[in-house]
C-alpha atoms as a PDB file:
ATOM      1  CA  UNK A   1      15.183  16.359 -11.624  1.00  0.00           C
ATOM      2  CA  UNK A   2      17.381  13.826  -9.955  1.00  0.00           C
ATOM      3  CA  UNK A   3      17.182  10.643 -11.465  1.00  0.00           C
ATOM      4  CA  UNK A   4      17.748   6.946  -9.957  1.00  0.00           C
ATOM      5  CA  UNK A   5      20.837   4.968 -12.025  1.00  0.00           C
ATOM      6  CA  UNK A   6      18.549   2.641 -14.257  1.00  0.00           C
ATOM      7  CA  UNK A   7      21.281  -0.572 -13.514  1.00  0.00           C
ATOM      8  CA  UNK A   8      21.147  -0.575  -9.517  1.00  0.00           C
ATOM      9  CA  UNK A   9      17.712  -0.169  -9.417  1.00  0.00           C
ATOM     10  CA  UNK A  10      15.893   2.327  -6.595  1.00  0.00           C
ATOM     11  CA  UNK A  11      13.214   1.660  -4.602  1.00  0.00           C
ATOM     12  CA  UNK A  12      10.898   3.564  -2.156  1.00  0.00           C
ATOM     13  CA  UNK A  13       8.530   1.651   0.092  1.00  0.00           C
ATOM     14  CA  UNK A  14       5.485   3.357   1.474  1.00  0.00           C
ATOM     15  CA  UNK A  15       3.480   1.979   4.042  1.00  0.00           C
ATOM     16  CA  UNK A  16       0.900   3.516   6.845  1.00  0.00           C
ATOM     17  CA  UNK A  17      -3.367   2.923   7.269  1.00  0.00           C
ATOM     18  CA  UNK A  18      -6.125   3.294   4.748  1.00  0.00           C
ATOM     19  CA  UNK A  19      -6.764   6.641   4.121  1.00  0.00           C
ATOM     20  CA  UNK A  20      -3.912   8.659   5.099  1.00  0.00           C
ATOM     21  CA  UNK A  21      -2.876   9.291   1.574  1.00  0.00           C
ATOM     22  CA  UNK A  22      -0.249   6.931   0.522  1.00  0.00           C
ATOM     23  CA  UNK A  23      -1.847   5.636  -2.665  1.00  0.00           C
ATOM     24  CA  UNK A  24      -1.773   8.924  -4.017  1.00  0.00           C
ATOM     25  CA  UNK A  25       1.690   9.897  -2.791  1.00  0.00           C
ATOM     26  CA  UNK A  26       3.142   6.367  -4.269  1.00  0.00           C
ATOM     27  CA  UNK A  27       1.347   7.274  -7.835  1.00  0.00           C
ATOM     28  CA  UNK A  28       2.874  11.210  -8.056  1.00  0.00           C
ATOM     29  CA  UNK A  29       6.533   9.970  -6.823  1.00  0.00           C
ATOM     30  CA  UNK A  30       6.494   7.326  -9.143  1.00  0.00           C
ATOM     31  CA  UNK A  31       5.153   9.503 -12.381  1.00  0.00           C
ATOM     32  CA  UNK A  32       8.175  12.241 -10.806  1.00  0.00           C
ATOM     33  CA  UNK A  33      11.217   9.795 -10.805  1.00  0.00           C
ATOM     34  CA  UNK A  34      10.069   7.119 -13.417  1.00  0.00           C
ATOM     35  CA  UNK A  35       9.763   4.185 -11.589  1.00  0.00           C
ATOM     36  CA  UNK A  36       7.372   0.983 -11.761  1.00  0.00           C
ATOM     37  CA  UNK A  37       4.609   1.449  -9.285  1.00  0.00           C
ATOM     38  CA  UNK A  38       2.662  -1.527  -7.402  1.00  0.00           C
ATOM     39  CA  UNK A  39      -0.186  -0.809  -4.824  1.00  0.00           C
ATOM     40  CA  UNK A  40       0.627  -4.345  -2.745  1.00  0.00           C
ATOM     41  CA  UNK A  41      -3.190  -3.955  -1.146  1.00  0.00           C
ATOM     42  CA  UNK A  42      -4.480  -5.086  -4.841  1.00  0.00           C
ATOM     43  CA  UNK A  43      -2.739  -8.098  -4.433  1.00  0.00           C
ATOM     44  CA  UNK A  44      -4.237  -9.084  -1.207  1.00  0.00           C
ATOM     45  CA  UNK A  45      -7.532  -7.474  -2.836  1.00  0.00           C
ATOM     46  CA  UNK A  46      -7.115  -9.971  -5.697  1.00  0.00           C
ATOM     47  CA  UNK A  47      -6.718 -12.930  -3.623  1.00  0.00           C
ATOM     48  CA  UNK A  48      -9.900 -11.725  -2.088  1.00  0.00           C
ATOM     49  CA  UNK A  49     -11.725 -11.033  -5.293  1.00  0.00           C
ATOM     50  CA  UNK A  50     -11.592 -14.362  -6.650  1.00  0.00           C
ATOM     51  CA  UNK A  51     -12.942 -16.299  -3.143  1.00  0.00           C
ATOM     52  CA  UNK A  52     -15.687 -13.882  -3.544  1.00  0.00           C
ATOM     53  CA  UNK A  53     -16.384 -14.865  -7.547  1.00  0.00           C
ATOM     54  CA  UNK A  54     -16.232 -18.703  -6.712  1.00  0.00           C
ATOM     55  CA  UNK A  55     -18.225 -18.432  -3.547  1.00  0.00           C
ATOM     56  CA  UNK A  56     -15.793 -20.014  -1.062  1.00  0.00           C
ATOM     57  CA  UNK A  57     -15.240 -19.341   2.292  1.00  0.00           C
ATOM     58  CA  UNK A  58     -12.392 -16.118   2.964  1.00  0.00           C
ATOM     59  CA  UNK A  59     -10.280 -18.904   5.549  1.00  0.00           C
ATOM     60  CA  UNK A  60     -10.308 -21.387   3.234  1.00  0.00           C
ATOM     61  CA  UNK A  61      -6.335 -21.190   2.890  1.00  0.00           C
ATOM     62  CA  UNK A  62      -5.557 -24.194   0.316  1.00  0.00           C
ATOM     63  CA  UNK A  63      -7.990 -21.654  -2.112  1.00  0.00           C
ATOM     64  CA  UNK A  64      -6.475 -18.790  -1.370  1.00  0.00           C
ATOM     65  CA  UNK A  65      -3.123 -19.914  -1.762  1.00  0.00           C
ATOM     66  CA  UNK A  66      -4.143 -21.108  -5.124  1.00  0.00           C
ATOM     67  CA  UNK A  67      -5.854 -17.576  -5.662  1.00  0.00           C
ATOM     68  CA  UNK A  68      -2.283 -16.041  -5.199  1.00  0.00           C
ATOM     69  CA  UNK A  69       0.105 -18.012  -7.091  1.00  0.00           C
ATOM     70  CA  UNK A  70      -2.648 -16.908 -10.095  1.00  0.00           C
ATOM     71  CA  UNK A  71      -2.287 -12.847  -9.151  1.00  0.00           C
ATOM     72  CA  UNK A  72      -0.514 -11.736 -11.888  1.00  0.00           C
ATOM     73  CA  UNK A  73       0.856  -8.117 -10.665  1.00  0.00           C
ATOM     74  CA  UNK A  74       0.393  -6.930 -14.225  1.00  0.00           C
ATOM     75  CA  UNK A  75      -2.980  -7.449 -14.602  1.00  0.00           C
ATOM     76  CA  UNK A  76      -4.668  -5.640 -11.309  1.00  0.00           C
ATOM     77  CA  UNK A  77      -7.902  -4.145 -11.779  1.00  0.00           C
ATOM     78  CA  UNK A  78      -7.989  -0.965  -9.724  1.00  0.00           C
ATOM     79  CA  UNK A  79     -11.924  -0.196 -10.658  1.00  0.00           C
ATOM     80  CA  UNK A  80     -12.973  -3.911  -9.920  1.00  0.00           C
ATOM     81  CA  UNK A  81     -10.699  -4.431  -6.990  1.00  0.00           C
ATOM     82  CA  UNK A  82     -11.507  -1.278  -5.592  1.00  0.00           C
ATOM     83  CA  UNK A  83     -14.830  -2.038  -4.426  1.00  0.00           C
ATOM     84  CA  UNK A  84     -15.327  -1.877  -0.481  1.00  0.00           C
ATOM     85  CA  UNK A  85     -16.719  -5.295   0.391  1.00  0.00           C
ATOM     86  CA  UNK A  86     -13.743  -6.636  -1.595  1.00  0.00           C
ATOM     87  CA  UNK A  87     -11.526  -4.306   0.471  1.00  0.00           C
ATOM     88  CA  UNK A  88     -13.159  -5.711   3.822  1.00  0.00           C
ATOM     89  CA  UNK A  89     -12.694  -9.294   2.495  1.00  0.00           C
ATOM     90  CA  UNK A  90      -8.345  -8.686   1.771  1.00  0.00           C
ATOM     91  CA  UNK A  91      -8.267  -7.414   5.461  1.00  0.00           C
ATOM     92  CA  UNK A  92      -8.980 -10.845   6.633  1.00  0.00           C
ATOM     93  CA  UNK A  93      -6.974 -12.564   3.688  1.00  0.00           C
ATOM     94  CA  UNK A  94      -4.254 -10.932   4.605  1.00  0.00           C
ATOM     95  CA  UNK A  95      -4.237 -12.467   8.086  1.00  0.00           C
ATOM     96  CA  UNK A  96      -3.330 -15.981   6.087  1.00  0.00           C
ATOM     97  CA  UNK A  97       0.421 -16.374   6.705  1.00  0.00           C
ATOM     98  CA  UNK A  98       1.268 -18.389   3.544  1.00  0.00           C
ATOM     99  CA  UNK A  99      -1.017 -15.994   0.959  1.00  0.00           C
ATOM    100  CA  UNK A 100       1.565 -13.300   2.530  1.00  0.00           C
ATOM    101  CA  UNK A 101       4.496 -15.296   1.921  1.00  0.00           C
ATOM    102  CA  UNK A 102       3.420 -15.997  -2.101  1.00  0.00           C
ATOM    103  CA  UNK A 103       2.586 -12.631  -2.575  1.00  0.00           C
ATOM    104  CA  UNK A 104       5.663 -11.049  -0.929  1.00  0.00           C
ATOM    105  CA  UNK A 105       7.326 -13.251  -3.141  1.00  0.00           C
ATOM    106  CA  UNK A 106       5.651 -11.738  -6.172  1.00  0.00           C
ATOM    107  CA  UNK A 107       6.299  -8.045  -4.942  1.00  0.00           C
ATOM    108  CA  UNK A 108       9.799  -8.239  -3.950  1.00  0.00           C
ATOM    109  CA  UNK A 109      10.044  -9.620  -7.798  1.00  0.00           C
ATOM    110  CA  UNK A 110       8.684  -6.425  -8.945  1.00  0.00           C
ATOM    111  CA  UNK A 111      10.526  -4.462  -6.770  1.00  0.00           C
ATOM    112  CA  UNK A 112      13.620  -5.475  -8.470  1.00  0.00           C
ATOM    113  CA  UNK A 113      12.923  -5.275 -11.877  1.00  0.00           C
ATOM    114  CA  UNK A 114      14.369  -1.889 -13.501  1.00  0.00           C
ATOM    115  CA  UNK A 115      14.568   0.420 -13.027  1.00  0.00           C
ATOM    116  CA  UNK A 116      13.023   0.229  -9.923  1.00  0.00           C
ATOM    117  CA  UNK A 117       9.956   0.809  -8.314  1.00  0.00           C
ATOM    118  CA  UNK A 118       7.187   2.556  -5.564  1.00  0.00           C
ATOM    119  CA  UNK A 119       5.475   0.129  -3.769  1.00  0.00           C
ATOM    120  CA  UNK A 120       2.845   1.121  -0.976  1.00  0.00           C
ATOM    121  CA  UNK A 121       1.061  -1.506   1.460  1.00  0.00           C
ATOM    122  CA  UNK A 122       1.262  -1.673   5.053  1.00  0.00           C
ATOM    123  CA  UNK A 123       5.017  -3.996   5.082  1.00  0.00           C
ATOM    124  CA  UNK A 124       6.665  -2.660   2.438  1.00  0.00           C
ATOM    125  CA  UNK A 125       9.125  -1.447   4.551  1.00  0.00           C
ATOM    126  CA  UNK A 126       9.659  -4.186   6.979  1.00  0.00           C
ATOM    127  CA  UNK A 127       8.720  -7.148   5.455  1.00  0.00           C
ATOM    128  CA  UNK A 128       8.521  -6.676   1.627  1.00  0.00           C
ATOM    129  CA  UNK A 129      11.805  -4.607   0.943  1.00  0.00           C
ATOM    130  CA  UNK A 130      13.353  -3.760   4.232  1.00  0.00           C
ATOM    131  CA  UNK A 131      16.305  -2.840   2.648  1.00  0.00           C
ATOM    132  CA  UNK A 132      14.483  -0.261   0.026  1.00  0.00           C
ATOM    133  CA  UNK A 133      16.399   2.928  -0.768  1.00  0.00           C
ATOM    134  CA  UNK A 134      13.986   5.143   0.948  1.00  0.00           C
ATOM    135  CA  UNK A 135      10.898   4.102   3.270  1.00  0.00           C
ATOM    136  CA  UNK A 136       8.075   6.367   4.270  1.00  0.00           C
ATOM    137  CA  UNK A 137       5.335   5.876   6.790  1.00  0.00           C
ATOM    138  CA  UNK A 138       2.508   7.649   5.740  1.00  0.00           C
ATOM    139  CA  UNK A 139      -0.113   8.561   8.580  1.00  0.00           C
ATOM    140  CA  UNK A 140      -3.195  10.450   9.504  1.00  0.00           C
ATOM    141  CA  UNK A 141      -5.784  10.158  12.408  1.00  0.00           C
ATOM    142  CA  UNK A 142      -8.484   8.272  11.972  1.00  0.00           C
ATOM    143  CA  UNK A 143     -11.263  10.800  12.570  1.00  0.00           C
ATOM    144  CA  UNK A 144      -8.938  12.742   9.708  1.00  0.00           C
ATOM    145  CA  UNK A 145      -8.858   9.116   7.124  1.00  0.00           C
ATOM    146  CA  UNK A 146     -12.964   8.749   8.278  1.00  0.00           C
ATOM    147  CA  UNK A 147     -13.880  12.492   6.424  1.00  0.00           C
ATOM    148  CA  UNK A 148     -11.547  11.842   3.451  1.00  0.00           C
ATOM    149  CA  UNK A 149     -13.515   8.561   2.895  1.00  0.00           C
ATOM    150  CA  UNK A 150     -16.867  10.440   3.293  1.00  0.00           C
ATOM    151  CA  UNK A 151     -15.528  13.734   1.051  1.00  0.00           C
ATOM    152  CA  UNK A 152     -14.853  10.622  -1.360  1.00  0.00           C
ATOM    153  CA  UNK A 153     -18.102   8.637  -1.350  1.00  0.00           C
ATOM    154  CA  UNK A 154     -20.058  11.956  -1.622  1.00  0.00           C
ATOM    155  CA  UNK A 155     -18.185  13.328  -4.735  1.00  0.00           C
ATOM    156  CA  UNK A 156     -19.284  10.321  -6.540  1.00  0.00           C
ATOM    157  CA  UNK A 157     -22.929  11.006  -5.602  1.00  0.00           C
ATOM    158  CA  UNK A 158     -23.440   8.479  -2.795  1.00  0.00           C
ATOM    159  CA  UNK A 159     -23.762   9.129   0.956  1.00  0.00           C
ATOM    160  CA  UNK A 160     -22.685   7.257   4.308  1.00  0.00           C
ATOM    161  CA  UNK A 161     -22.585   8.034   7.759  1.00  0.00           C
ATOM    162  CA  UNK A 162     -19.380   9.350   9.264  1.00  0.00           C
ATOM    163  CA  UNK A 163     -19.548   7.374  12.325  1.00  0.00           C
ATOM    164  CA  UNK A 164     -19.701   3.787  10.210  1.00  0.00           C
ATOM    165  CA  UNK A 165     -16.964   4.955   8.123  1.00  0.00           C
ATOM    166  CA  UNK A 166     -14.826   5.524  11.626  1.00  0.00           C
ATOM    167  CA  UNK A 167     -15.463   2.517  13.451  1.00  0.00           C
ATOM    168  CA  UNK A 168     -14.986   0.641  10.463  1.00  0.00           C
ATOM    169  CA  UNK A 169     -11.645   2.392   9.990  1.00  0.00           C
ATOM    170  CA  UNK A 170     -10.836   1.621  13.471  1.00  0.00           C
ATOM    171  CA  UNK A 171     -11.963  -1.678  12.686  1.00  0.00           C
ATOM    172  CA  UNK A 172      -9.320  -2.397   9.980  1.00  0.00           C
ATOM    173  CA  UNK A 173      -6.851  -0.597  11.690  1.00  0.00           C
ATOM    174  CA  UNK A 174      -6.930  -3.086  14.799  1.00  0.00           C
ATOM    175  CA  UNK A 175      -6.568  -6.037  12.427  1.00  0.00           C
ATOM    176  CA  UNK A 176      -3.805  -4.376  10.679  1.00  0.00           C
ATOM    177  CA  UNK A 177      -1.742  -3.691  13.397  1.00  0.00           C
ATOM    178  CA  UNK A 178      -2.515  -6.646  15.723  1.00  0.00           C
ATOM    179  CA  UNK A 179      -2.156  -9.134  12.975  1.00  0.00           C
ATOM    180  CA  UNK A 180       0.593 -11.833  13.783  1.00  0.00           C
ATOM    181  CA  UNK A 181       2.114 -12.129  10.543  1.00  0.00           C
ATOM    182  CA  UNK A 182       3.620  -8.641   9.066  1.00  0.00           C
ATOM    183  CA  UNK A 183       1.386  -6.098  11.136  1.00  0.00           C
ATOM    184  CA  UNK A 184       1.306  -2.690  10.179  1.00  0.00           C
ATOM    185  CA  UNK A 185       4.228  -0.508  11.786  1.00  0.00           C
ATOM    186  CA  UNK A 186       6.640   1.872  10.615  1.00  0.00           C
ATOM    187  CA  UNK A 187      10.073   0.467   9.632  1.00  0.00           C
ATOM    188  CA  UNK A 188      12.747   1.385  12.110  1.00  0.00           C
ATOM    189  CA  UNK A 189      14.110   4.036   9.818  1.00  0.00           C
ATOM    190  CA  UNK A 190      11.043   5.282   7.759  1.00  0.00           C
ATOM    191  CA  UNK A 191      10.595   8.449   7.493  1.00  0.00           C
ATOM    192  CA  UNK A 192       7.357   9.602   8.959  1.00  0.00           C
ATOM    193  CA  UNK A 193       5.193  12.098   7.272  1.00  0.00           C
ATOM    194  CA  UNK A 194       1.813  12.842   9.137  1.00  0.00           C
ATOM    195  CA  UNK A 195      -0.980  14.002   7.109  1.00  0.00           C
ATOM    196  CA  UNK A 196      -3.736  14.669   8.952  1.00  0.00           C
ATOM    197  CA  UNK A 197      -3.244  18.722   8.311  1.00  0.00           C
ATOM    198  CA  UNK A 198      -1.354  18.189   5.502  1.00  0.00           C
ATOM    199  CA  UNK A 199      -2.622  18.486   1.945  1.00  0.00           C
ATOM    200  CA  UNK A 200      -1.526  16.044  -0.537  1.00  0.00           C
ATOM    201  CA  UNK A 201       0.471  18.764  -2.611  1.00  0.00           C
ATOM    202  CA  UNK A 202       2.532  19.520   1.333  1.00  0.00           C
ATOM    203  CA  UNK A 203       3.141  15.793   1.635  1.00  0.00           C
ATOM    204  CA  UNK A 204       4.803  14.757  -2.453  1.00  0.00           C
ATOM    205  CA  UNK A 205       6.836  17.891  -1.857  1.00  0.00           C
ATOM    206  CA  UNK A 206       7.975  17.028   1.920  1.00  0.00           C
ATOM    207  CA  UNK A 207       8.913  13.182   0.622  1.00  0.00           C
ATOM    208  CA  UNK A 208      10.453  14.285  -2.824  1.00  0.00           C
ATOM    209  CA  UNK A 209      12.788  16.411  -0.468  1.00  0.00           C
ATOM    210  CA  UNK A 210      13.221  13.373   1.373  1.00  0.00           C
ATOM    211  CA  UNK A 211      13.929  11.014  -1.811  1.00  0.00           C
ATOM    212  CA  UNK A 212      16.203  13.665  -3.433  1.00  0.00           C
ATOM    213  CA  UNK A 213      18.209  13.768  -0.405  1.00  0.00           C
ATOM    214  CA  UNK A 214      19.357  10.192  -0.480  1.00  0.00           C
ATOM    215  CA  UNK A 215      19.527  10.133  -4.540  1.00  0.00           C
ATOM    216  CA  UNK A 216      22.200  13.005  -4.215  1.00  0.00           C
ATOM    217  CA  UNK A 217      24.041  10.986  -1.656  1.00  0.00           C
ATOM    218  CA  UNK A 218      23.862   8.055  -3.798  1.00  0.00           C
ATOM    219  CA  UNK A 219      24.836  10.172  -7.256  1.00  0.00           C
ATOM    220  CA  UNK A 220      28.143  11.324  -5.198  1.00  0.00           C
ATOM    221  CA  UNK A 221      28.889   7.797  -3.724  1.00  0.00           C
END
């Protein structure tokens, strides 16, 4: 296995939509080459978490600032954080151009530390570290992201109906992308790996080629 040299540090940035897999992909390529791993959508999630606790208002933006200078990136919850209503909540956080500044802060902190890291979000790549060794956009329709999410909910014994789950994909989608601050795109040079008929096992083994590539380059340099 090609490994990253612990004292420059490597980083891969992996952005795309909710759904299409990315999560999953950051988690196996970090386990494979050893590096920290940070899903960046807890951070917005946490943000969100704690309006929700005290009962304040999701624009309130002197609040949420105050919410994320208190994220500690160590200390994310991925059970508690994970729960949909406080996923629809750090959609419109996110929007807040100052709680994207404080936490960008916070991630590009991580991103440095050694000996290096995966980080997935939706501007990981352009925004966050736009100078990261390697930068995937991960992708999938949204009919595709809408039966993953349903496949999900039913194999832990609840139900939903397809057609919410879409427009409410489609929903989040449009705010991602049409956001002013940091929308979701891919980076100029990420690599783009579409899974909508592509299982997960297709996808780590198309972007390990991918990160291999570049560490061999980088072990000859």
């Amino acid at each position: 296995m090609l490994t990253a040299d612990l004292e420059a540090g490597f980083t891969i940035a992996i952005d795309g939509p909710a759904g299409a897999g990315k999560g999953t992909l950051a988690r196996r390529l970090a386990d494979h080459y050893r590096l920290n791993l940070l899903d960046t959508g807890l951070t917005y999630r946490a943000v969100a978490h704690k309006l929700l606790e005290l009962g304040l208002p999701l624009d309130n933006v002197s609040a949420a600032e105050t919410a994320a200078r208190q994220v500690d990136l160590s200390n994310l919850d991925r059970t508690v954080l994970s729960a949909h209503a406080v996923g629809e909540a750090a959609s419109k956080v996110a929007v807040i151009p100052t709680v994207r500044r404080i936490l960008v802060e916070k991630q590009r902190a991580f991103a440095k530390a050694p000996p290096g890291a995966v980080l997935d979000g939706r501007d990981i790549g352009t925004v966050v570290c736009p100078d990261a060794d390697i930068k995937l956009y991960v992708t999938a329709s949204a009919e595709v992201r809408a039966r993953r999410r349903l496949a999900e909910i039913e194999s832990m014994g609840g139900s939903a109906d397809f057609a919410t789950i879409l427009a409410d994909i489609e929903r989040r989608d449009e705010r991602d992308m049409g956001r002013a601050s940091s929308p979701l795109k891919p980076a100029a040079d990420a690599h783009l790996l579409d899974t909508s008929e592509m299982a997960i096992e297709a996808a780590f083994l198309a972007a390990m080629a991918i990160v291999d590539e570049a560490l061999a380059k980088r072990n000859k340099a």
